[in-house]
Every structure is written in C-alpha cells, then in structure tokens.
C-alpha atoms as a PDB file:
ATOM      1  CA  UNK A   1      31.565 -40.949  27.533  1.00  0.00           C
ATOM      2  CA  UNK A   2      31.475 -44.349  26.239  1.00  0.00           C
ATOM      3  CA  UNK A   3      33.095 -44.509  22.737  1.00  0.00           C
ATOM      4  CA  UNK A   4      29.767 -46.306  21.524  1.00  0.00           C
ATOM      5  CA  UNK A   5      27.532 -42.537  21.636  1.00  0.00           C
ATOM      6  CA  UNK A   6      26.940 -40.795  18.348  1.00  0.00           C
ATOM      7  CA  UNK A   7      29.624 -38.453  16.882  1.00  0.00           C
ATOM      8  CA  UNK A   8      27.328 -35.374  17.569  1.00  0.00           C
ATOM      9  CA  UNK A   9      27.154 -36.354  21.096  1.00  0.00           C
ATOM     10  CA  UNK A  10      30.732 -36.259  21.514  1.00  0.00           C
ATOM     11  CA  UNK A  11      30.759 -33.618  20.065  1.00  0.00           C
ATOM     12  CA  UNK A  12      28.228 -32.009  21.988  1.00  0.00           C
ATOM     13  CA  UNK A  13      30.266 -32.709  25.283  1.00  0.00           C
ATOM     14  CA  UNK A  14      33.206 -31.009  23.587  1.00  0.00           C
ATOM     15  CA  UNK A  15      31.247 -27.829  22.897  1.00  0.00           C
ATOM     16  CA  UNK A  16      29.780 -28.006  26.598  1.00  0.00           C
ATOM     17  CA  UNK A  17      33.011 -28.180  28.121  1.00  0.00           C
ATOM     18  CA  UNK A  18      34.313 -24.880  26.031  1.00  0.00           C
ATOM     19  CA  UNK A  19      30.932 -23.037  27.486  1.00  0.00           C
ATOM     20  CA  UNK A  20      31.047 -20.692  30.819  1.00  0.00           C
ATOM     21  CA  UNK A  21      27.260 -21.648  31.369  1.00  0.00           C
ATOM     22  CA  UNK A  22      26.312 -24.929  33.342  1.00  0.00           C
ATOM     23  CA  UNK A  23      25.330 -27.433  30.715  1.00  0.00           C
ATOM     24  CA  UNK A  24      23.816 -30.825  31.170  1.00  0.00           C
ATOM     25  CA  UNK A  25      24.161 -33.364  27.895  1.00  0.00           C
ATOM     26  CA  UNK A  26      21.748 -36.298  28.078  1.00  0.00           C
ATOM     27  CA  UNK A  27      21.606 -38.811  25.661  1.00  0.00           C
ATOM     28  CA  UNK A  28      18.106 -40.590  23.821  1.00  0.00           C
ATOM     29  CA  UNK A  29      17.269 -42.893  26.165  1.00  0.00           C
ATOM     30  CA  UNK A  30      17.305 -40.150  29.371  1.00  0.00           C
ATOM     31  CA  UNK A  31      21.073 -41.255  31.231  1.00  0.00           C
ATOM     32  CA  UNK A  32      23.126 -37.551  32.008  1.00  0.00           C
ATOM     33  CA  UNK A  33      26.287 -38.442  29.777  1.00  0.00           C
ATOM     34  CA  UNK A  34      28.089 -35.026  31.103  1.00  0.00           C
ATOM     35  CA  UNK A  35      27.689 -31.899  32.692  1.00  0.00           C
ATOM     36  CA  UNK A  36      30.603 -29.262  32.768  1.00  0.00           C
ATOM     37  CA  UNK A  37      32.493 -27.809  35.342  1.00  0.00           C
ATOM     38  CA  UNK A  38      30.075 -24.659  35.662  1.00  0.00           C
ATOM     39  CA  UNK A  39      27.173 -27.268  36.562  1.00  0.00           C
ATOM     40  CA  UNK A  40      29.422 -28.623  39.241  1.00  0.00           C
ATOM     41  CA  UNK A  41      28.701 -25.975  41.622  1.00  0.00           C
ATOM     42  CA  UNK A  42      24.607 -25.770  41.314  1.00  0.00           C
ATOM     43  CA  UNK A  43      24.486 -29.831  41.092  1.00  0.00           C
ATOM     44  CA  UNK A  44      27.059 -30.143  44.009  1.00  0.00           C
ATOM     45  CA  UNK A  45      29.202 -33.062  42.102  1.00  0.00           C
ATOM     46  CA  UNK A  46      32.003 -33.391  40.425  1.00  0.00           C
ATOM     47  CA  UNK A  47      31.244 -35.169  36.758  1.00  0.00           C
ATOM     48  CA  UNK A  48      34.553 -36.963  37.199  1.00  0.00           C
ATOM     49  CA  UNK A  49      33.406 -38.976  40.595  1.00  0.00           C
ATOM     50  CA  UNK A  50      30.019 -39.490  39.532  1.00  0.00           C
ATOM     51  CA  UNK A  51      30.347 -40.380  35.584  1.00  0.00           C
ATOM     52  CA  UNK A  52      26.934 -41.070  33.432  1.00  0.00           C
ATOM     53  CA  UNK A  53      23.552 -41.067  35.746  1.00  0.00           C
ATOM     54  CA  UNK A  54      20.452 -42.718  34.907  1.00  0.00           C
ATOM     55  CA  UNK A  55      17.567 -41.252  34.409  1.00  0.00           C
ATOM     56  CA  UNK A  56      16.103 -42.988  37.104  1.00  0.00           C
ATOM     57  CA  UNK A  57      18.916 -41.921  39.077  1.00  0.00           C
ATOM     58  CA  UNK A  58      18.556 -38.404  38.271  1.00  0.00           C
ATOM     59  CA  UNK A  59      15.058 -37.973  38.803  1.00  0.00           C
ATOM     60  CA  UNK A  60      15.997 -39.203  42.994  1.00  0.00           C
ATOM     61  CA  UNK A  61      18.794 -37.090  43.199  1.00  0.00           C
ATOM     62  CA  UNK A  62      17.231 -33.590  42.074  1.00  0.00           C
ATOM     63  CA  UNK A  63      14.162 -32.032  42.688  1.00  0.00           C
ATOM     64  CA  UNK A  64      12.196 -29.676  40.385  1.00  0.00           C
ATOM     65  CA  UNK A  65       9.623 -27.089  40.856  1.00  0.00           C
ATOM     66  CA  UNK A  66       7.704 -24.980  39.029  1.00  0.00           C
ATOM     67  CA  UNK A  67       7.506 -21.188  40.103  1.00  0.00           C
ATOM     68  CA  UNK A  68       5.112 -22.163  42.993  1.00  0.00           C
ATOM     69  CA  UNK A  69       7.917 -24.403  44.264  1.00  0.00           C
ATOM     70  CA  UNK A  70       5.421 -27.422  43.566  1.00  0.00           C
ATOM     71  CA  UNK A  71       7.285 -30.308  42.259  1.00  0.00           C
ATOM     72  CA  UNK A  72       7.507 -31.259  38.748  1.00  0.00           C
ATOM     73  CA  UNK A  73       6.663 -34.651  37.963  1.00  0.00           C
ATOM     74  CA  UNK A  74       9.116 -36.316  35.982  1.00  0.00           C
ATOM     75  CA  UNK A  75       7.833 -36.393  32.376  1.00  0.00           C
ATOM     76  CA  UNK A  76       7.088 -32.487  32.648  1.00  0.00           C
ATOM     77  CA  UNK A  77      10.904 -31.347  33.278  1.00  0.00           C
ATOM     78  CA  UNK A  78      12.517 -29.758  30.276  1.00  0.00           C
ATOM     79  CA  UNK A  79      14.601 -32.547  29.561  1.00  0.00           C
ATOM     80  CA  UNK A  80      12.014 -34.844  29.266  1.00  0.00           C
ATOM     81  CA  UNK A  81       9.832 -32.558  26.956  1.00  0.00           C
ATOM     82  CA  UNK A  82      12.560 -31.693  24.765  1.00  0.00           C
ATOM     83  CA  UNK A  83      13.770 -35.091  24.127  1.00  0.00           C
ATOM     84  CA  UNK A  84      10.058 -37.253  24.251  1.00  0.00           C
ATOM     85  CA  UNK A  85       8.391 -34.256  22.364  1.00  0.00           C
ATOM     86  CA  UNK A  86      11.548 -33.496  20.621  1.00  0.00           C
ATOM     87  CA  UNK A  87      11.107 -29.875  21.232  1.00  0.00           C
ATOM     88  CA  UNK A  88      12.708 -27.069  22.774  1.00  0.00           C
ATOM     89  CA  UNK A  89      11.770 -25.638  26.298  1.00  0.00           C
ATOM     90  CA  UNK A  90      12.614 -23.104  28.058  1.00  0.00           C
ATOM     91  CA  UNK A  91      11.327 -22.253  31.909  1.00  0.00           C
ATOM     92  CA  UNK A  92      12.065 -21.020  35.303  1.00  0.00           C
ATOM     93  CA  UNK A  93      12.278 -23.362  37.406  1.00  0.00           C
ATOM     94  CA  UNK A  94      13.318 -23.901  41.282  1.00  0.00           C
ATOM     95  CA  UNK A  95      16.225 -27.069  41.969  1.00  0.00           C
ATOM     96  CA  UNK A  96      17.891 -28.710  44.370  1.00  0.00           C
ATOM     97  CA  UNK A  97      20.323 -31.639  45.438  1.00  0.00           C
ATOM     98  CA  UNK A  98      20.173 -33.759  48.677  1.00  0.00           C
ATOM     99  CA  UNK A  99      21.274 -31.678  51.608  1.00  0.00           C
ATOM    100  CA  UNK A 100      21.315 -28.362  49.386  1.00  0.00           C
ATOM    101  CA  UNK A 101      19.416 -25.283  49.636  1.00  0.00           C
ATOM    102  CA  UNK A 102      16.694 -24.604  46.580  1.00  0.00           C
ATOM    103  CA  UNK A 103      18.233 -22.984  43.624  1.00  0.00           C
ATOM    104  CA  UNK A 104      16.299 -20.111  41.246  1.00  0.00           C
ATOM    105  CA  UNK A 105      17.400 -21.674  37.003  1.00  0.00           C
ATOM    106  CA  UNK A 106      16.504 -20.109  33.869  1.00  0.00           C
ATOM    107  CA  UNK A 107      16.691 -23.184  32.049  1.00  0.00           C
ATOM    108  CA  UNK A 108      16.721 -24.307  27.883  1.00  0.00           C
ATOM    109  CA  UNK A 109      16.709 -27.310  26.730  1.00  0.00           C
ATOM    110  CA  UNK A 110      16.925 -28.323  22.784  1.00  0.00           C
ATOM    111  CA  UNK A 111      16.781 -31.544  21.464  1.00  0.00           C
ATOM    112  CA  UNK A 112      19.988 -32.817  19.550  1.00  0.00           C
ATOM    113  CA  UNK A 113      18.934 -34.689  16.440  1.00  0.00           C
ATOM    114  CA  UNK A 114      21.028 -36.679  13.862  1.00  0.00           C
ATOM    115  CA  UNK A 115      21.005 -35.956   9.716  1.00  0.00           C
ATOM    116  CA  UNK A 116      18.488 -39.052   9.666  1.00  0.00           C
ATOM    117  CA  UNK A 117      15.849 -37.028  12.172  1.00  0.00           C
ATOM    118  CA  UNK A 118      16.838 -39.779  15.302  1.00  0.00           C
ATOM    119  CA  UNK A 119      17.036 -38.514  18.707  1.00  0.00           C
ATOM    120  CA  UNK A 120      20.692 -38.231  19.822  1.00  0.00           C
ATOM    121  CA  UNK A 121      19.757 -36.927  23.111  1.00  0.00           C
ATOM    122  CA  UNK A 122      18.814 -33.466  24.655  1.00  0.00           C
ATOM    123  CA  UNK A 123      21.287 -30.316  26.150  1.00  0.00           C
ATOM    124  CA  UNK A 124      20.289 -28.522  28.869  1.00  0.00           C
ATOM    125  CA  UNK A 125      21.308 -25.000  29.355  1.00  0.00           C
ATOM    126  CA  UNK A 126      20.866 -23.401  32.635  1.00  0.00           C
ATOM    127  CA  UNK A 127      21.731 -20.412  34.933  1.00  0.00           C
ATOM    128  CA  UNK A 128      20.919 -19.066  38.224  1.00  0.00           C
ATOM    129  CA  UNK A 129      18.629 -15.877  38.432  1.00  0.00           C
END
C-alpha cells in the first residue's frame, strides 16, 4: 500500500491481515488496495503478484450474481453501494474468477469513514456458504 493512503486505511489492512475471514480493503476512489491471505483461495491470486487493482480492473476480472446467478451490474455490487451510498450491505451473492468454477459468498461490506465524515474507502467481508 502506497505510503500516500490514509492512516485508517493502513490500518485497516493491518486489521485484515490479523482476520481468518477473506477480506477485501478498497480505497475511495474504487482500486482493491489488499485482500488477505484467506481471500487468496476464493479470488485465485496471490495479493503479493498482483498488488492494488483498479476498479475497472476488478469489475473484468470477477463476476457477480445475484441469487438467480444473473449478473450484477457494476454499481449494484456491495462495494460499490457501500462506498457511493456510504452504507453498509450485506448479501448473498454467487462469484467467480476467469477459468474458476462459481462460488456461493455471504458477503458485508461497511464503509470506512475518516473523523471529518470523508470516504476512506470500503471493507469487504466475505465467506463461502
């Protein structure tokens, strides 16, 4: 993480990487800043080899469905909603990588705000189910 990201962030990534569930840290403008070891295994990628992701890269390299398996467009996936609408969400939702199978998640996503009420960026909690 570049040393230019907000305290809390940092922070954030420290907590994540202490936590035994798959955790994706985003920061306010969308770009995956870390996911944990845990994550490794559903997302098929190592943090380490693939560093930060744009959103725009994200949004090609997983796919998200809703219950029905129909695909989510972009700005309705949790980690959207929490960070444009600033509020929680939690769902069930159906993922998966390039060359993966689909994946059942229970996912939650909060938004991370600052002491000033800015954005610092969203975390996304998930686990298979």
């Amino acid at each position: 993480m570049a040393a230019t990201k907000p305290i809390q962030l940092i922070l954030a990534r420290q907590l994540a990487s202490c936590v035994a569930a798959p955790i994706l840290l985003m920061d306010a403008d969308g770009t995956l800043v870390f996911f944990n070891e845990p994550a490794e295994a559903i997302l098929n990628q190592r943090f380490d080899e693939t560093g930060e992701i744009t959103g725009d890269e994200l949004i090609k390299l997983i796919e998200v469905a809703d219950e029905d398996r129909k695909l989510i467009p972009p700005e309705k996936r949790p980690t959207r909603v929490a960070r444009v609408e600033r509020r929680p969400v939690s769902r069930t939702v159906w993922t998966r990588t390039p060359n993966h199978e689909w994946k059942h998640l229970q996912v939650s996503t909060v938004p991370l705000v600052g002491e000033s009420g800015s954005l610092l960026g969203v975390m996304h909690i998930f686990w298979e189910i």
